[in-house]
C-alpha atoms as a PDB file:
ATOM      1  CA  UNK A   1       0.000   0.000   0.000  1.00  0.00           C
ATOM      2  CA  UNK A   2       3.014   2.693   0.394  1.00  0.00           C
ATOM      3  CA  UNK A   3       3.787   5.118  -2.366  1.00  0.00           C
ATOM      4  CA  UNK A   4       0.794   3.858  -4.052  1.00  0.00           C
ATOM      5  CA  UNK A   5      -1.928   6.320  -6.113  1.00  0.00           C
ATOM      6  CA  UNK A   6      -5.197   6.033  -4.103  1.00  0.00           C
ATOM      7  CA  UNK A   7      -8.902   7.031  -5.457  1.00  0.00           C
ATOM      8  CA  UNK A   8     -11.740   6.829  -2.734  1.00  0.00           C
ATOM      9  CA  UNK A   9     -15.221   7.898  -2.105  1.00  0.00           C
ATOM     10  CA  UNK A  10     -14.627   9.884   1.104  1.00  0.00           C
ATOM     11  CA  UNK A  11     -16.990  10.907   3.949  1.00  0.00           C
ATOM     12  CA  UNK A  12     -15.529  13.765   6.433  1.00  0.00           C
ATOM     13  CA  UNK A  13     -16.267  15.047  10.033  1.00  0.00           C
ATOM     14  CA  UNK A  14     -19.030  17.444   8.267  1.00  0.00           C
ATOM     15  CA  UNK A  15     -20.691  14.627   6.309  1.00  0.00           C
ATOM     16  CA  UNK A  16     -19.486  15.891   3.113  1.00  0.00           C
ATOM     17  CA  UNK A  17     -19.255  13.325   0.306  1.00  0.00           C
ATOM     18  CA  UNK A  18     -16.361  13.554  -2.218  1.00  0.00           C
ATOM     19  CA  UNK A  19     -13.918  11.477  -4.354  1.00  0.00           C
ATOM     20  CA  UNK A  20     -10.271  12.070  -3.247  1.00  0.00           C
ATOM     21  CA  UNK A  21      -6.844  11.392  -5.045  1.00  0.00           C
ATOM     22  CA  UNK A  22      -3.856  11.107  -3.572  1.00  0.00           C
ATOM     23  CA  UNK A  23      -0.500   9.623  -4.747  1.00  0.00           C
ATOM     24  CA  UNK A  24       2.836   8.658  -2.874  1.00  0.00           C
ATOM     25  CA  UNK A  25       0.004   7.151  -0.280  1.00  0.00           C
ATOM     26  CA  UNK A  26       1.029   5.589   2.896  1.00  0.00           C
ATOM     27  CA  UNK A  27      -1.170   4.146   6.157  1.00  0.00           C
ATOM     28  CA  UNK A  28      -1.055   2.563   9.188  1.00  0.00           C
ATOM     29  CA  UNK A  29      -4.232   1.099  11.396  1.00  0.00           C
ATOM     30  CA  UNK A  30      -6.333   4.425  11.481  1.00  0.00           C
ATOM     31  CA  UNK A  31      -5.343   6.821   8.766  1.00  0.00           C
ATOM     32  CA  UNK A  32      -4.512   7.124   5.153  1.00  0.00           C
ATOM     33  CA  UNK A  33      -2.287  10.171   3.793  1.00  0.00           C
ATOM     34  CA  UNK A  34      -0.916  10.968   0.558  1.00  0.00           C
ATOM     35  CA  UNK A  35      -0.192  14.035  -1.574  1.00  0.00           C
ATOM     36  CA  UNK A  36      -3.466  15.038  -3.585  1.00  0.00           C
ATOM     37  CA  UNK A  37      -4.025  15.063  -6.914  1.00  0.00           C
ATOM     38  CA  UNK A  38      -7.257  17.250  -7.070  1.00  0.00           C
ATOM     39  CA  UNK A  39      -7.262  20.522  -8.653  1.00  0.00           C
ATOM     40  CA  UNK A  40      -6.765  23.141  -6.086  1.00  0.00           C
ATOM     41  CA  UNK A  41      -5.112  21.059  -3.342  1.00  0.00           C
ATOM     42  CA  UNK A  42      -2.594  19.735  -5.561  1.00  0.00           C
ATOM     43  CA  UNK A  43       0.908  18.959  -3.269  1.00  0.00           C
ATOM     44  CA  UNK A  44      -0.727  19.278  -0.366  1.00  0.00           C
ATOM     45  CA  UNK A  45      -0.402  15.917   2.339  1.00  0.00           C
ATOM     46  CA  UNK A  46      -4.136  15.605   3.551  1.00  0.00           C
ATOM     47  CA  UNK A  47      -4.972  12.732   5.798  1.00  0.00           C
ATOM     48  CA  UNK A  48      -7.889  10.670   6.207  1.00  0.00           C
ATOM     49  CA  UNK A  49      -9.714   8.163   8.819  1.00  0.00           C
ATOM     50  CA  UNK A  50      -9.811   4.941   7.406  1.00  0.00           C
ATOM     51  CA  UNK A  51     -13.346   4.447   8.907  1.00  0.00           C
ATOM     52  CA  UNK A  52     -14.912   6.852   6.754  1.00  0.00           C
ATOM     53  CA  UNK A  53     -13.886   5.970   3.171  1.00  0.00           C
ATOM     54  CA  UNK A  54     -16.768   4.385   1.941  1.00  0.00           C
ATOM     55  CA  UNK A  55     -14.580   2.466  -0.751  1.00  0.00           C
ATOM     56  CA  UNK A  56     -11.588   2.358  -3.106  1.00  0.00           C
ATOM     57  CA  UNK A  57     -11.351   2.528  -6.792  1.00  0.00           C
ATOM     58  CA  UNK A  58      -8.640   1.945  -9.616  1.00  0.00           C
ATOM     59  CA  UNK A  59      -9.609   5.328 -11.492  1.00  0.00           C
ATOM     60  CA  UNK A  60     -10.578   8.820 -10.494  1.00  0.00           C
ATOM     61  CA  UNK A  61     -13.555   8.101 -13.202  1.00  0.00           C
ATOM     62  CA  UNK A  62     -14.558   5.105 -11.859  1.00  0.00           C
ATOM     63  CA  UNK A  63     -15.217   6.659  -7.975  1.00  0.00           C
ATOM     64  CA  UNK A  64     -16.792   9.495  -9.537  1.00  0.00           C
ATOM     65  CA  UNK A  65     -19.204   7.313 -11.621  1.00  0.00           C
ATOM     66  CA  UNK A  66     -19.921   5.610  -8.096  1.00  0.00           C
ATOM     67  CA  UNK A  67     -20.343   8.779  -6.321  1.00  0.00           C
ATOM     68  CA  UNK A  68     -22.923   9.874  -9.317  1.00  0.00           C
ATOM     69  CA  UNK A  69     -24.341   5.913  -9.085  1.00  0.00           C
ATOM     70  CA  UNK A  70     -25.454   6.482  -4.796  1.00  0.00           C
ATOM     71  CA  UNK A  71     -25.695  10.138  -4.694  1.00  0.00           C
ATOM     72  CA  UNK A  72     -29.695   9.183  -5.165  1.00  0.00           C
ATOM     73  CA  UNK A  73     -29.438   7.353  -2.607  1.00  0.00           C
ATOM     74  CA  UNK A  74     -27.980   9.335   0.158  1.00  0.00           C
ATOM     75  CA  UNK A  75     -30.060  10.815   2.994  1.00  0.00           C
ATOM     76  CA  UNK A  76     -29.266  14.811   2.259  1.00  0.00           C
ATOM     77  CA  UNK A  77     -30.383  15.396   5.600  1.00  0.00           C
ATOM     78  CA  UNK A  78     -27.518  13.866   6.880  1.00  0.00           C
ATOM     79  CA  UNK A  79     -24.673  14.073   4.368  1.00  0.00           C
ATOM     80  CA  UNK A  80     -24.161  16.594   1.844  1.00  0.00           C
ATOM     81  CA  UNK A  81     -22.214  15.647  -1.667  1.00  0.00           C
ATOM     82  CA  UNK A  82     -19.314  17.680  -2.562  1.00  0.00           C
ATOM     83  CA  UNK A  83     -19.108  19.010  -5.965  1.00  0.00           C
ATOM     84  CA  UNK A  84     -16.542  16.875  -7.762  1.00  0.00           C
ATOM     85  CA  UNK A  85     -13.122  19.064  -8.717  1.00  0.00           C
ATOM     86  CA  UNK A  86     -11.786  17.768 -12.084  1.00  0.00           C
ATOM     87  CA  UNK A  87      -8.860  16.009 -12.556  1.00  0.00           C
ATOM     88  CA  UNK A  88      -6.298  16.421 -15.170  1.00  0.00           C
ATOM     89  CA  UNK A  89      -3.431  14.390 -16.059  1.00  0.00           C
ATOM     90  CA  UNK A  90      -1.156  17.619 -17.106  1.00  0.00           C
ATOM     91  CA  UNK A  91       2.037  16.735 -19.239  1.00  0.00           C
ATOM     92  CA  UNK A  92       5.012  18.901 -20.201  1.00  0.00           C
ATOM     93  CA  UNK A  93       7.525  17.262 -22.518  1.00  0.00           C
ATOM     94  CA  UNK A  94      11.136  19.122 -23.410  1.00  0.00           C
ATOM     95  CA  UNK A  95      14.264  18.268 -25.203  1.00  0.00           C
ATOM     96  CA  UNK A  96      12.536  16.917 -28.627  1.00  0.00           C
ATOM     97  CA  UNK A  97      12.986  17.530 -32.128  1.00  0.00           C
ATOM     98  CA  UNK A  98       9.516  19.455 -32.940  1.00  0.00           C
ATOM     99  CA  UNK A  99       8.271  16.102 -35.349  1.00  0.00           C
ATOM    100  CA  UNK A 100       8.675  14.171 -32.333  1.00  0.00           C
ATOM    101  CA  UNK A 101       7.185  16.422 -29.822  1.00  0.00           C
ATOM    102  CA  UNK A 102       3.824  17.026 -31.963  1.00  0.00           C
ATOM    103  CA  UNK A 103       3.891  13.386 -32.019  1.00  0.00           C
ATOM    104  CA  UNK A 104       4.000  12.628 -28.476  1.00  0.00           C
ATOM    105  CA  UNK A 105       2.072  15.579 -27.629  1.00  0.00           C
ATOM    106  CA  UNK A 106      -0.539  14.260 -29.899  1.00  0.00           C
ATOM    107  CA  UNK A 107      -0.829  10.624 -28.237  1.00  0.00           C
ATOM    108  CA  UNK A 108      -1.051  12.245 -24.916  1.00  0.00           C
ATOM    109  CA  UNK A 109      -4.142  14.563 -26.371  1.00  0.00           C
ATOM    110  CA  UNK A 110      -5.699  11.367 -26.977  1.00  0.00           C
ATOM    111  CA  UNK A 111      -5.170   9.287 -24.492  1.00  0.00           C
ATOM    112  CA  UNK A 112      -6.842  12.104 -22.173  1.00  0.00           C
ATOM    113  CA  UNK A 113      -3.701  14.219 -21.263  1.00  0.00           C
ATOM    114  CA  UNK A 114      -3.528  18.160 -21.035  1.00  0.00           C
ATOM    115  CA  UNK A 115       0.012  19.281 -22.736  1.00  0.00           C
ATOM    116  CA  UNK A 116       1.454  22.442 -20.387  1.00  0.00           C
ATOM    117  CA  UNK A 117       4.069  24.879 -21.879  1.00  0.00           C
ATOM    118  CA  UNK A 118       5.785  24.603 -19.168  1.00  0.00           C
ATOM    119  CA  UNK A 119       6.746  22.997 -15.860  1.00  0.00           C
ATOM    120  CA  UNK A 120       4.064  23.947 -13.281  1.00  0.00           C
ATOM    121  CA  UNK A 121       2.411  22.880 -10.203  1.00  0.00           C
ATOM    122  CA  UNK A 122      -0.279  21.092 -11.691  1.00  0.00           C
ATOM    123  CA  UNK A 123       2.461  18.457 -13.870  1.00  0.00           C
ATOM    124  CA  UNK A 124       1.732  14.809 -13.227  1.00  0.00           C
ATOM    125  CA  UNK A 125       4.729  13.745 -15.826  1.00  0.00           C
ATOM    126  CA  UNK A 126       7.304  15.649 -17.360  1.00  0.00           C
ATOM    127  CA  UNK A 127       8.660  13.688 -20.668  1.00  0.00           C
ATOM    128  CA  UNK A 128      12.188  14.724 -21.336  1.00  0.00           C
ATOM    129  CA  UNK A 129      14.570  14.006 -24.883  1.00  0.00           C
ATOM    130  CA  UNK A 130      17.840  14.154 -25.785  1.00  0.00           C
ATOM    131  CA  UNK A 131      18.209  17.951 -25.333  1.00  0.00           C
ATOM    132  CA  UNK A 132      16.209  18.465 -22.000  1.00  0.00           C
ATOM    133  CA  UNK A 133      17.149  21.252 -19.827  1.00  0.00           C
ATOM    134  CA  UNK A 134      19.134  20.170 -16.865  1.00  0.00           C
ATOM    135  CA  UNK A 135      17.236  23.198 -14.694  1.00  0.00           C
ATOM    136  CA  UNK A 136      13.796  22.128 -15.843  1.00  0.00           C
ATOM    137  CA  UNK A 137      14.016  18.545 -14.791  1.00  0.00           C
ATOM    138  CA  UNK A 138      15.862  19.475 -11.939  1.00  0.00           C
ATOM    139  CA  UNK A 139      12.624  21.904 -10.803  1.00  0.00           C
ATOM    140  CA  UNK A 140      10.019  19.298 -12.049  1.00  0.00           C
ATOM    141  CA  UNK A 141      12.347  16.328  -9.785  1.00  0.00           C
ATOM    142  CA  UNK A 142      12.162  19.243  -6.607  1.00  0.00           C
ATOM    143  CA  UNK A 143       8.514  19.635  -7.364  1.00  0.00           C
ATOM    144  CA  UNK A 144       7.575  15.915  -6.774  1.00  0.00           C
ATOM    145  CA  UNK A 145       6.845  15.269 -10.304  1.00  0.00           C
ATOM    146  CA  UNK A 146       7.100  12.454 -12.801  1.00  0.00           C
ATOM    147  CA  UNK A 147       9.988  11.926 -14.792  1.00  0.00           C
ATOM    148  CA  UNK A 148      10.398   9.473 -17.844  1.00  0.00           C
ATOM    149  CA  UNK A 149      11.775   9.288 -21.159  1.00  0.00           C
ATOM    150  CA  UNK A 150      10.515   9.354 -24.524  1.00  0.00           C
ATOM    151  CA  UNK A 151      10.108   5.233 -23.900  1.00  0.00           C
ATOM    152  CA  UNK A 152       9.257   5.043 -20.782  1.00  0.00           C
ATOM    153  CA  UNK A 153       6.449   7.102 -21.779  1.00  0.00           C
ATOM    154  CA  UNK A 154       5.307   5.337 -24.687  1.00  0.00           C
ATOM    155  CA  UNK A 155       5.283   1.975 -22.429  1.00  0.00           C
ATOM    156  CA  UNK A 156       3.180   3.830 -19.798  1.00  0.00           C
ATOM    157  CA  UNK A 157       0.382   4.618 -22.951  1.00  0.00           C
ATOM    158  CA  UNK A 158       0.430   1.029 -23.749  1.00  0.00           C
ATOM    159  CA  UNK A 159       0.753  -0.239 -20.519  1.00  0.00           C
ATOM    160  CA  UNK A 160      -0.845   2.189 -17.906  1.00  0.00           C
ATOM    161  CA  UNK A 161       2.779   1.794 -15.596  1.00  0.00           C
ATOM    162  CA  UNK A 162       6.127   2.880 -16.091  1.00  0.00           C
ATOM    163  CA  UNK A 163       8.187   1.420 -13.042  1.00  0.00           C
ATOM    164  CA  UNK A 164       9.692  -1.082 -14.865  1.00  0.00           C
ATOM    165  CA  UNK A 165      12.116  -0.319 -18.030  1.00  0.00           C
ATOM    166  CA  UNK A 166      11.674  -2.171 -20.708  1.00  0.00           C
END
């Protein structure tokens, strides 16, 4: 369960329903915590009881698809249902020839990806070539943020994981 990506249907002290994202998650017998990776509160290490997530999930989508599936269902009287934030899986890649970059940026377009311009707070992945700048990936790696190669990339599109070369 450590350093894992967690997506749960979440019920807090207010009775506020909500799907949460965290990565880098770790636990012990009461509490979950984890860096979130929902607009807004992006970075930031929340922490949750275990005793009130309602359930886990593999995808952000799928959760939210639950939370839409039972929100009928809940008593309003007692909980309340938390608008769902959107979440984005924002790429920045450097160092390519332009052919190549259109390219990649192009499969990440369509595989659900936003491209950034740039490296920023929001970066889940930061795809580097031959001619990457030492400062940027130095600022993405102090930032928390992903780091793989042209091929490590394209094995995470086919694949869905990357933490094993190829």
């Amino acid at each position: 369960m450590e350093g894992k990506v967690f997506y749960f249907i979440y019920i807090n002290s207010r009775n506020a329903i909500s799907v949460q994202a965290i990565a880098n998650g770790s636990h012990n017998e009461t509490y979950i915590q984890g860096v979130s990776l929902l607009d807004g509160e992006q970075g930031k290490i929340k922490t949750f009881r275990k005793d009130r997530v309602i359930n886990f999930f593999d995808s952000y989508e799928e959760a939210s698809r639950e939370l839409a599936d039972i929100a009928d269902k809940i008593d309003s009287s007692i909980y309340t249902l938390k608008p769902l934030k959107p979440s984005s899986f924002d790429i920045h890649f450097t160092g390519f020839k332009k052919d190549t970059k259109l390219e990649l940026e192009d499969l990440a377009v369509k595989s659900g990806m936003v491209i950034r311009k740039s490296v920023t707070k929001s970066l889940k992945l930061l795809c580097y070539g031959y001619n990457a700048s030492q400062k940027k990936m130095d600022t993405a790696r102090g930032m928390g943020i992903i780091i793989l190669n042209e091929a490590l990339f394209r094995q995470f599109l086919e694949t869905g994981d990357f933490t094993e070369s190829l």
